[in-house]
Protein backbone atom coordinates (compact mmCIF):
# COMPACT_ATOMS: atom_id res chain seq x y z
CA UNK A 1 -9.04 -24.45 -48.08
CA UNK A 2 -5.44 -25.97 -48.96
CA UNK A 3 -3.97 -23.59 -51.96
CA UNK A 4 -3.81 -26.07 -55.05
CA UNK A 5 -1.20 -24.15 -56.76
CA UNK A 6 1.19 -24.62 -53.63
CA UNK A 7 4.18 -27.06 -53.75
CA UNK A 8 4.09 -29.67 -50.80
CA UNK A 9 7.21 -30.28 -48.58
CA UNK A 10 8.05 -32.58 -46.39
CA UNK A 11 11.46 -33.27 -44.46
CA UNK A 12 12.60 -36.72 -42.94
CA UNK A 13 14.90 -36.81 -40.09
CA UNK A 14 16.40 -40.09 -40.23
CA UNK A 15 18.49 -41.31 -37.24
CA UNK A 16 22.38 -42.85 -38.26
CA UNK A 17 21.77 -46.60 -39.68
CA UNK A 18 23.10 -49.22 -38.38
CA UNK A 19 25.73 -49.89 -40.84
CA UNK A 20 26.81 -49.21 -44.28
CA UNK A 21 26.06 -52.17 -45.22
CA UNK A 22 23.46 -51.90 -48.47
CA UNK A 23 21.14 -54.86 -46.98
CA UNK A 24 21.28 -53.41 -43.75
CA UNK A 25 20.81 -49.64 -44.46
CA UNK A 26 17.63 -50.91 -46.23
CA UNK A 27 16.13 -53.06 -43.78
CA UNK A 28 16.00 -49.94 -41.57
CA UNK A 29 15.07 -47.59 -43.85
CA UNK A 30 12.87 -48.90 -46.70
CA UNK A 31 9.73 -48.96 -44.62
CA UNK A 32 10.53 -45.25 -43.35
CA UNK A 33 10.49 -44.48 -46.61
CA UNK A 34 8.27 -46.13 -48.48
CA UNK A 35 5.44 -45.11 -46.03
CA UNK A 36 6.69 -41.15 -46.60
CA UNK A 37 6.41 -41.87 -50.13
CA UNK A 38 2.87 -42.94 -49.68
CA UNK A 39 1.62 -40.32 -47.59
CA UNK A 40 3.72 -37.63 -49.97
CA UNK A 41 2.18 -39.01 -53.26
CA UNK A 42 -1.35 -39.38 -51.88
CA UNK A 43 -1.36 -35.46 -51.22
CA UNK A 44 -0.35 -34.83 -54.87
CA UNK A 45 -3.77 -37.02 -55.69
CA UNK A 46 -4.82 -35.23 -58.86
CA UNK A 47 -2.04 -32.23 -58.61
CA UNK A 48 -0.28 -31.51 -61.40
CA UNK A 49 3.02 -30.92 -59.46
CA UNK A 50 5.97 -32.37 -57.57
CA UNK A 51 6.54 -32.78 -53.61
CA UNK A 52 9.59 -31.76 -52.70
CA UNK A 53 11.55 -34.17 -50.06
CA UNK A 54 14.30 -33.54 -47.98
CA UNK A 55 16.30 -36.25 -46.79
CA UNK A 56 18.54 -35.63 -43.81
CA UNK A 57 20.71 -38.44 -42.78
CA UNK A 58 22.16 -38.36 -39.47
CA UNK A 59 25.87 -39.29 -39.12
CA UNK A 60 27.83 -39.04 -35.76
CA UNK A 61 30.84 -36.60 -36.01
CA UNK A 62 30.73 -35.31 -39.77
CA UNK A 63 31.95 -31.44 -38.20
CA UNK A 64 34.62 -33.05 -35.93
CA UNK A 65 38.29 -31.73 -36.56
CA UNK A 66 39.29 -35.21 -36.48
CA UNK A 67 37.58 -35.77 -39.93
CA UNK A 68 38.28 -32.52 -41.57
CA UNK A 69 39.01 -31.72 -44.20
CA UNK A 70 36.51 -33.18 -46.10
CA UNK A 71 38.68 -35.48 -48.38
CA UNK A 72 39.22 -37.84 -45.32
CA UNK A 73 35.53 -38.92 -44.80
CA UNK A 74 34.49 -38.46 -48.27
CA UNK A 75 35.10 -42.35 -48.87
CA UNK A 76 32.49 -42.93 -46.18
CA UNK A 77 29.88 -40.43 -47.59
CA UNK A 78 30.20 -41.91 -50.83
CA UNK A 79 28.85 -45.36 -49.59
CA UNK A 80 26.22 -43.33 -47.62
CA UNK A 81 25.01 -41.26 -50.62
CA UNK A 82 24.54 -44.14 -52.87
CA UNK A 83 23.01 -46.26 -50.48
CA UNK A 84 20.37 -43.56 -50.16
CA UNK A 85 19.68 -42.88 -53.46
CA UNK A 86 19.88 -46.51 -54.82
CA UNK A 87 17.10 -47.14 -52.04
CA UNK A 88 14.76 -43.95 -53.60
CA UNK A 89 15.09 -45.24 -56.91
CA UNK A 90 13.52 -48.60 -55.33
CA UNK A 91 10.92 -47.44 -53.80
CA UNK A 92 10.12 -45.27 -56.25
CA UNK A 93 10.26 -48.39 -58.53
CA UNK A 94 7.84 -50.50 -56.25
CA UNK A 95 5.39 -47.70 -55.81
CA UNK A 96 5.47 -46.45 -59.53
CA UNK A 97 6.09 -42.91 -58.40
CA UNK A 98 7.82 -40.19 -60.41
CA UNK A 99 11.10 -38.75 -59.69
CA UNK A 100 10.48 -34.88 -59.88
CA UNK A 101 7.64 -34.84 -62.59
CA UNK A 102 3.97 -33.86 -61.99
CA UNK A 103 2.38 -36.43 -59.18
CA UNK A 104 6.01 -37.49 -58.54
CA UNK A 105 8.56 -36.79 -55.50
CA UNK A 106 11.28 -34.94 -55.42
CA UNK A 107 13.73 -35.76 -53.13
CA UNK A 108 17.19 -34.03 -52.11
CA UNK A 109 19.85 -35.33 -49.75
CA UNK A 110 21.44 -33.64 -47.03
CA UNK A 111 23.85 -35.05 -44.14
CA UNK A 112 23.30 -34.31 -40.64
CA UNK A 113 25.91 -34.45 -37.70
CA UNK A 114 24.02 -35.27 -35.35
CA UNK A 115 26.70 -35.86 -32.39
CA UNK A 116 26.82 -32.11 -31.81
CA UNK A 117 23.08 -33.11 -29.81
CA UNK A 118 24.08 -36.34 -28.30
CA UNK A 119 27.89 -35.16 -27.06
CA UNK A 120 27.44 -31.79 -26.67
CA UNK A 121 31.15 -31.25 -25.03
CA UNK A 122 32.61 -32.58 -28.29
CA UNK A 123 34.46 -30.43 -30.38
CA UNK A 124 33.07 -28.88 -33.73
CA UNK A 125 34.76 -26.93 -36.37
CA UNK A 126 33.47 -23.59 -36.66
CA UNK A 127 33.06 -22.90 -40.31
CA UNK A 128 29.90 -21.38 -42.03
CA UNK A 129 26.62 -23.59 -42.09
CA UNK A 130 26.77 -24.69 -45.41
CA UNK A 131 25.01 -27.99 -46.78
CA UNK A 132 25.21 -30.41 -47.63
CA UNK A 133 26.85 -31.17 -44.08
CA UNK A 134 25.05 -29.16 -41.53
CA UNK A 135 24.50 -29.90 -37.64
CA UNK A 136 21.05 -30.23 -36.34
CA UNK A 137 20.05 -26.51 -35.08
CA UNK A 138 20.95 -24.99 -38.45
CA UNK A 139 18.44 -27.55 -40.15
CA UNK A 140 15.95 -26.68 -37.31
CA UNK A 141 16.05 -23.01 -37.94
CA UNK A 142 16.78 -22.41 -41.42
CA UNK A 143 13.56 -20.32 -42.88
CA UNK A 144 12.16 -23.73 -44.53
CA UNK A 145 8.32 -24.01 -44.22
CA UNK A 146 7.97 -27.81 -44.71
CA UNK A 147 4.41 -29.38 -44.53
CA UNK A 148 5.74 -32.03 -42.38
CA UNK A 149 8.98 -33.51 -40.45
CA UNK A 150 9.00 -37.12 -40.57
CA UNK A 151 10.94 -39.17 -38.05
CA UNK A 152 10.61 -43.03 -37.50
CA UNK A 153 9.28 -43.70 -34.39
CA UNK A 154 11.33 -46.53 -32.42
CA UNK A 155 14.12 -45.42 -29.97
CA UNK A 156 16.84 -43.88 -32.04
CA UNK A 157 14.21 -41.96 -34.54
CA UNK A 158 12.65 -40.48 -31.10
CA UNK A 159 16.07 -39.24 -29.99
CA UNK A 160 16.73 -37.43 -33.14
CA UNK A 161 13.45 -35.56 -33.01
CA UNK A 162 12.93 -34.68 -29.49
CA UNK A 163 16.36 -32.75 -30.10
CA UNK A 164 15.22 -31.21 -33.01
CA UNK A 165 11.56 -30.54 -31.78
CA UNK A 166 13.40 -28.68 -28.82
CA UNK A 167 14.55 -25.94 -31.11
CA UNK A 168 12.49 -26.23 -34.23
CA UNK A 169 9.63 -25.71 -31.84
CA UNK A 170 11.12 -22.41 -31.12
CA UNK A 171 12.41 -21.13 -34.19
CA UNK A 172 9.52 -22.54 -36.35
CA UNK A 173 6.83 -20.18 -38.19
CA UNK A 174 3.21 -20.27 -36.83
CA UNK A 175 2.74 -21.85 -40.61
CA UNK A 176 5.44 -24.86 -40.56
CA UNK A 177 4.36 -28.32 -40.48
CA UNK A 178 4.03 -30.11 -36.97
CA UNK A 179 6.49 -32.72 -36.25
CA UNK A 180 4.96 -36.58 -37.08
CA UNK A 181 6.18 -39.71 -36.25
CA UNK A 182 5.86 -42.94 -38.75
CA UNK A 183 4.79 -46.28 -36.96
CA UNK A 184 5.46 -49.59 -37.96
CA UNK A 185 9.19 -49.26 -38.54
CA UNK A 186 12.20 -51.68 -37.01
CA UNK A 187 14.71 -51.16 -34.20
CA UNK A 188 18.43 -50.99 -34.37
CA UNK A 189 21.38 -50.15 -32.96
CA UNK A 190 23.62 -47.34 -33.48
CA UNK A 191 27.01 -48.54 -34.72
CA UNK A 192 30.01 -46.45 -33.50
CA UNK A 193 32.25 -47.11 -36.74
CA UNK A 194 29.78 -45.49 -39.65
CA UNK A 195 32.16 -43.04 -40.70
CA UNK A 196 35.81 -44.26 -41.59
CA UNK A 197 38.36 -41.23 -42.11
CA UNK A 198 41.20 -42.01 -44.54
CA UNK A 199 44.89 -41.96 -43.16
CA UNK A 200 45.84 -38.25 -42.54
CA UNK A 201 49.19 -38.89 -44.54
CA UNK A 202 46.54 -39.72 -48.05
CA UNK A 203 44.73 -36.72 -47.29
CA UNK A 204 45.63 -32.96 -49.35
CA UNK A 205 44.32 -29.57 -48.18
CA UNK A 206 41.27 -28.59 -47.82
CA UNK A 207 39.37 -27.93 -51.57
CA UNK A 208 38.28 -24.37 -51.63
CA UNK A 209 37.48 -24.58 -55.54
CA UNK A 210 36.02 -27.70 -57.05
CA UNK A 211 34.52 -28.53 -60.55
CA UNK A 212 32.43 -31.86 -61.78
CA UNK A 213 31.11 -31.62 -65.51
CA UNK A 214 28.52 -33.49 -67.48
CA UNK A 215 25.18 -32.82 -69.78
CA UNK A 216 22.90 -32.36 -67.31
CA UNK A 217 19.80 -33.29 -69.49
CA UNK A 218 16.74 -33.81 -67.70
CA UNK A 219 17.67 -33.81 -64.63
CA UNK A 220 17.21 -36.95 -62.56
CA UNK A 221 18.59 -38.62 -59.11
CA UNK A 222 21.76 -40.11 -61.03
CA UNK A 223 22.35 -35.74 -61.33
CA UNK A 224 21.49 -35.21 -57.77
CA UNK A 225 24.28 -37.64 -56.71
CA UNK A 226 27.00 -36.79 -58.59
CA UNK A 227 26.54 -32.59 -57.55
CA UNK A 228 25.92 -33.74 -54.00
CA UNK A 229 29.05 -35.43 -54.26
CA UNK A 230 30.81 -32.26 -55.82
CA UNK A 231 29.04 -30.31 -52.45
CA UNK A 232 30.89 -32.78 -50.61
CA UNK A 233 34.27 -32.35 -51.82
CA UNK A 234 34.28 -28.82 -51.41
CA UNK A 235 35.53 -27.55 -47.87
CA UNK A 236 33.50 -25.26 -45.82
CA UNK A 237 35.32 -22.26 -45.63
CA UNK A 238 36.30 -21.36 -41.52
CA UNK A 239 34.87 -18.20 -40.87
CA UNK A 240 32.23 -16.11 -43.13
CA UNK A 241 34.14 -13.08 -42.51
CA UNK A 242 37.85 -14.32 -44.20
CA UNK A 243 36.95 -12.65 -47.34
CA UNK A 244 37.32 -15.94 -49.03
CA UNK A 245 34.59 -18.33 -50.29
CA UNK A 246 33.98 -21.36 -51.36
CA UNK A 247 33.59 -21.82 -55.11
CA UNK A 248 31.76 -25.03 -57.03
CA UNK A 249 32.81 -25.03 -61.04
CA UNK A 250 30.06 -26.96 -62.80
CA UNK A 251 30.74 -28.01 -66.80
CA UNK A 252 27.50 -27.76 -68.52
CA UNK A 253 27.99 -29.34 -72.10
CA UNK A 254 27.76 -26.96 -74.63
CA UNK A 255 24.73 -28.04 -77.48
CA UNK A 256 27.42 -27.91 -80.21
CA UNK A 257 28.93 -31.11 -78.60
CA UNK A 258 25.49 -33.02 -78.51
CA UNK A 259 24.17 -33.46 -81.56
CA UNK A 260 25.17 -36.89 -82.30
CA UNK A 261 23.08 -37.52 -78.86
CA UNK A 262 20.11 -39.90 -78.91
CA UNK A 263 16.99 -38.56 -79.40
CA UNK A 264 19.14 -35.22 -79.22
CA UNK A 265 16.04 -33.15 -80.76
CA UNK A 266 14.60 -33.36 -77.26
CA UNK A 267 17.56 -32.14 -75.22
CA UNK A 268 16.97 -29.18 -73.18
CA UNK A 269 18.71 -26.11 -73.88
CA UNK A 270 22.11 -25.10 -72.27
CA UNK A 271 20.29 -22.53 -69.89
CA UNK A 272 17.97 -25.11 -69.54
CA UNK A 273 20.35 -27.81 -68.24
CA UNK A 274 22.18 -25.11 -66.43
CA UNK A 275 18.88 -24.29 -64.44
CA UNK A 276 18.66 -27.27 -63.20
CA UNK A 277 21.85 -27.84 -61.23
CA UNK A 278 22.19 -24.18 -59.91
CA UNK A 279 18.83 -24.75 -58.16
CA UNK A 280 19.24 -28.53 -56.63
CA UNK A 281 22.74 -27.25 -55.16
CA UNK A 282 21.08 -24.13 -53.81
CA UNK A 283 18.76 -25.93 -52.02
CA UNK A 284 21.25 -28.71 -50.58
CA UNK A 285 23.76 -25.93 -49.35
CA UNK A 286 21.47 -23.12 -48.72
CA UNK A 287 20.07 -23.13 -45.17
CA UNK A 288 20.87 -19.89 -44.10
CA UNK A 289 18.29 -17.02 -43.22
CA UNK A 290 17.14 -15.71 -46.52
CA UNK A 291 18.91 -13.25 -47.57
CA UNK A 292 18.25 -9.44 -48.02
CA UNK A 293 19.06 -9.73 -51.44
CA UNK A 294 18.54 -12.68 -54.48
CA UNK A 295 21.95 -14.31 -54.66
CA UNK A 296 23.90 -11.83 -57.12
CA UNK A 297 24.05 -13.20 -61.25
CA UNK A 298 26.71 -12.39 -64.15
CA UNK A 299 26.24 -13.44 -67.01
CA UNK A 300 29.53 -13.75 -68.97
CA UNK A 301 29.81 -14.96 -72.72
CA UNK A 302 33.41 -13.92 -74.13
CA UNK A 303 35.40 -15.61 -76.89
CA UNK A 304 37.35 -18.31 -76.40
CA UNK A 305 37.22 -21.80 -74.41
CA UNK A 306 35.22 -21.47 -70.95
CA UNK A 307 34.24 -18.13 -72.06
CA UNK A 308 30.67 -18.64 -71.33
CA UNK A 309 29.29 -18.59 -67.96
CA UNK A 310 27.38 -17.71 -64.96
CA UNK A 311 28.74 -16.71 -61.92
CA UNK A 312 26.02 -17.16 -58.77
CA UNK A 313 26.88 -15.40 -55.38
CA UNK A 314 24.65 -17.77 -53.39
CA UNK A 315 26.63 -16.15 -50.54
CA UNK A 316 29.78 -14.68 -49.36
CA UNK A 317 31.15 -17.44 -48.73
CA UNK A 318 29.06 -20.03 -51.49
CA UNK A 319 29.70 -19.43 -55.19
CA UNK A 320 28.43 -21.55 -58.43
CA UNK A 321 30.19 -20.71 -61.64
CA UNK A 322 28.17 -22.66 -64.42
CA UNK A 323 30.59 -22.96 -67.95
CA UNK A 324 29.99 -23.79 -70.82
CA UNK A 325 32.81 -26.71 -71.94
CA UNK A 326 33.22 -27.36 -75.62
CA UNK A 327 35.82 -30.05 -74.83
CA UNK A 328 36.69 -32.65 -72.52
CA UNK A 329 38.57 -30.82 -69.80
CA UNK A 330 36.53 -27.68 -69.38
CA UNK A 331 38.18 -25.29 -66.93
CA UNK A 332 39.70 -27.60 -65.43
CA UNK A 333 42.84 -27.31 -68.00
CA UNK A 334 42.05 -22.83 -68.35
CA UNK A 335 41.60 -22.26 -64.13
CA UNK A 336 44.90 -23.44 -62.09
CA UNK A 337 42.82 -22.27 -58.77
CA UNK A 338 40.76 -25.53 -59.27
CA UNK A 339 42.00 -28.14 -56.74
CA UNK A 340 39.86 -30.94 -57.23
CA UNK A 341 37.80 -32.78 -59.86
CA UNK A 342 34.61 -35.21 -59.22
CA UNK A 343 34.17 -37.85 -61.55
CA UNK A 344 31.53 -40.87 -62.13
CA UNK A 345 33.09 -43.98 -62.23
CA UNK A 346 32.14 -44.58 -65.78
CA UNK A 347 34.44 -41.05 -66.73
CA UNK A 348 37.39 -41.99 -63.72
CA UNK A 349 39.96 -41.95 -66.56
CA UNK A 350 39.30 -38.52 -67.49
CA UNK A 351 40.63 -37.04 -64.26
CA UNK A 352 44.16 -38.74 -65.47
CA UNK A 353 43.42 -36.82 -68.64
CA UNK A 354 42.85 -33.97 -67.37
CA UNK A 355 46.10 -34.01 -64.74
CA UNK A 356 48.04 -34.79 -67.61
CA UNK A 357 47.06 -31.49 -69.22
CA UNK A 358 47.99 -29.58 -65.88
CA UNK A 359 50.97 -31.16 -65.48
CA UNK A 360 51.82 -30.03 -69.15
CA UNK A 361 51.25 -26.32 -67.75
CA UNK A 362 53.52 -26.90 -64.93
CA UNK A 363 49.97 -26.86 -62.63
CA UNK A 364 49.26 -28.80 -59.48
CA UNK A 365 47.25 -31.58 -60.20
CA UNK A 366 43.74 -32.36 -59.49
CA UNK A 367 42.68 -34.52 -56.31
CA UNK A 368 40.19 -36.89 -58.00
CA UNK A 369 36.91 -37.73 -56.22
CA UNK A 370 35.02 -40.42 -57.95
CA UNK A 371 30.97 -41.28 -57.65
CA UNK A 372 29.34 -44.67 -57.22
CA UNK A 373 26.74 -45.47 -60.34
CA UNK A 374 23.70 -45.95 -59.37
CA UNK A 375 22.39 -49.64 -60.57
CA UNK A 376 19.16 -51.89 -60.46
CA UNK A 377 20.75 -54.24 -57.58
CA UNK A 378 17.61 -55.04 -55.57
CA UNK A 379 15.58 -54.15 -57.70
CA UNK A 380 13.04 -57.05 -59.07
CA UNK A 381 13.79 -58.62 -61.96
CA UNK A 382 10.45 -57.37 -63.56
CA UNK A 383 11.17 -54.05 -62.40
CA UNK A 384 14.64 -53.14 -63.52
CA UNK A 385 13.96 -51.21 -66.65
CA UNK A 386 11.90 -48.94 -64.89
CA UNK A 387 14.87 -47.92 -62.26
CA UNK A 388 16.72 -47.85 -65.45
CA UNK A 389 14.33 -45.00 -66.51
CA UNK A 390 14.69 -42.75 -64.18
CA UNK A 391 18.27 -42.49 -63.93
CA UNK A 392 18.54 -41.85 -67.66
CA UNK A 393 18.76 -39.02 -69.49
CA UNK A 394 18.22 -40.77 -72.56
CA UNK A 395 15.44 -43.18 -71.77
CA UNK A 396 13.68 -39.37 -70.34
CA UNK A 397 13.89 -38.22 -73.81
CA UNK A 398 12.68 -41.20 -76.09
CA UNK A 399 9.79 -41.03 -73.34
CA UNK A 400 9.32 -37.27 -74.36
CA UNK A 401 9.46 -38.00 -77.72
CA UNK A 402 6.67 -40.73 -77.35
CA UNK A 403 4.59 -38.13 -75.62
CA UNK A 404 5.00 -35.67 -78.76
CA UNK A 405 3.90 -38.38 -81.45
CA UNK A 406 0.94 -39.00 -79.15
């Protein structure tokens, strides 16, 4: 007998689109993943839980040196990330399923280079496998126990799985989920051009340090973009024996700064909203063998701006730092080792702020990464304000606040 208190899993391998095109990324891939979505929310029938999805989008060359570092395809990913989760938010629309909450799905992005399969004699950067960017045999033998792998089953979904049957069938644990294939699904193409890398002379160093701030309330898919972004922007570092590692800065509004917020007497807490990140961007870059130890915490509250924080040693080479910012600049204006900033587009003048403030110091400035916003394009008409719902922090706490007045 199935364990009820167990949390279902599921991966979906899906095979490069055929453009980045909106309207054509969703022909392809809406009835993938609207039929996952079925199948995941009927298992959750009457459970009081979430199913946790992970997403992993195959793109031809992401590890080649010819697209390194990072800042030269990030452009490219950009489209690809919003694409994806603009098209969750639909379905989840359509099929009136949560985003995360109990009987809902919970669903992570990850990017998958799949060209290290398909031209094997191609070159690849080594650098330590760290998401959200990984090539297909780390993904098929990191230590995740998912209930099922999902792959759409026309030509270019069956190439993508036999390659990662052929060594997930290996590595696997006599208790992972069997590989399935999901009928019904379109053809297409593979298109040769998906990823676009920006002129070598426009592109910096690689980003060894990189912050991204917000509120972080109630976590939602509007979150999970932005800090996949931020996972983007941040270079994997070459070797995991350099002695240097990778370090992600995340701002986590302090409450002082939030109560003029809507609703604000059901925000979460700051540890609350700094939960919340730390573990979505330890599951999107974390795919490593689990470790002999839990990833190593300090907690750090000293006087003074950016005093407050927690340092997480996901790895040697992986570290979050989660601060608490009482302004608008954050550490971005108190750490010079900070080389690049991601921003929404709604808050794209604040990285000119915040450069201003460096260049006051006599610092480098920041390289600016900004996000798409995620809108209710597609969406119908009488369905908008519910995509509008769950990418909103406040419209999750007047809904909370209509729960507690019953």
């Amino acid at each position: 007998m199935p364990d009820p208190t167990a949390q279902t899993s599921a991966l979906l391998l899906l095979p490069p689109p055929p453009s980045s095109s909106f309207p054509l990324f969703k022909d392809a891939y809406e009835p993938i993943l609207s039929a996952v979505y079925s199948r995941l929310a009927q298992s959750l029938d009457g459970l009081n839980q979430s199913a946790i999805l992970d997403i992993a989008l195959s793109l031809p060359g992401l590890l080649s040196p010819g697209h390194q570092p990072r800042a030269r395809m990030y452009g490219s990913l950009r489209r690809f990330l919003a694409n994806i989760y603009r098209l969750i938010g639909i379905v989840s629309v359509e099929r009136n399923i949560e985003l995360g909450g109990p009987g809902g799905i919970d669903a992570r992005v990850i990017f998958l280079d799949f060209d290290t399969v398909t031209n094997p004699t191609r070159e690849t950067v080594p650098v330590a496998q760290t998401g959200p960017i990984l090539d297909l045999e780390t993904l098929a033998r990191s230590a995740r126990l998912w209930d099922a792998v999902y792959h759409p089953d026309n030509a270019v979904g069956q190439t993508l799985a036999t390659a990662f049957s052929s060594i997930y069938a290996q590595a696997k644990d006599p208790n992972a989920g069997a590989v399935e294939a999901i009928s019904g699904v379109p053809n297409w193409t593979l298109s040769e051009s998906l990823i676009v890398a920006e002129d070598v002379a426009k592109s910096t160093a690689p980003h060894y340090s990189v912050a991204v701030g917000g509120t972080f309330d109630h976590f939602h898919i509007g979150h999970k973009q932005l800090l996949t972004a931020t996972a983007l922007a941040l270079d994997p570092i070459q070797s995991t024996t350099s002695g240097r590692g990778g370090l992600l800065t995340i701002g986590v509004t302090g409450d002082e700064l939030l109560v003029k917020k809507k609703y604000a007497e059901f925000l979460e807490s700051w540890e609350e909203r700094c939960a919340s990140p730390a573990s979505f961007l330890m599951a999107i870059m974390d795919f490593c063998p689990p470790a002999n130890s839990a990833p190593r915490i300090e907690r750090v509250s000293q006087p003074g701006p950016n005093g407050k924080y927690t340092l997480m040693e996901v790895r040697p080479w992986l570290t979050l730092k989660l601060v608490q910012i009482s302004d608008p600049f954050g550490p971005t204006i108190t750490d010079e080792s900070i080389s690049a900033l991601v921003v929404s587009q709604e808050t794209s003048s604040g990285g000119a702020a915040v450069n201003e403030e460096r260049a006051k110091r006599g610092w480098k400035g920041l390289e600016v990464f900004e996000v798409d916003i995620l809108h209710s394009g597609e969406v119908p008409s009488d369905d908008v304000e519910g995509f509008a719902s769950k990418i909103s922090s406040t419209e999750l706490r007047r809904r909370r606040m209509e729960l507690a007045r019953g």
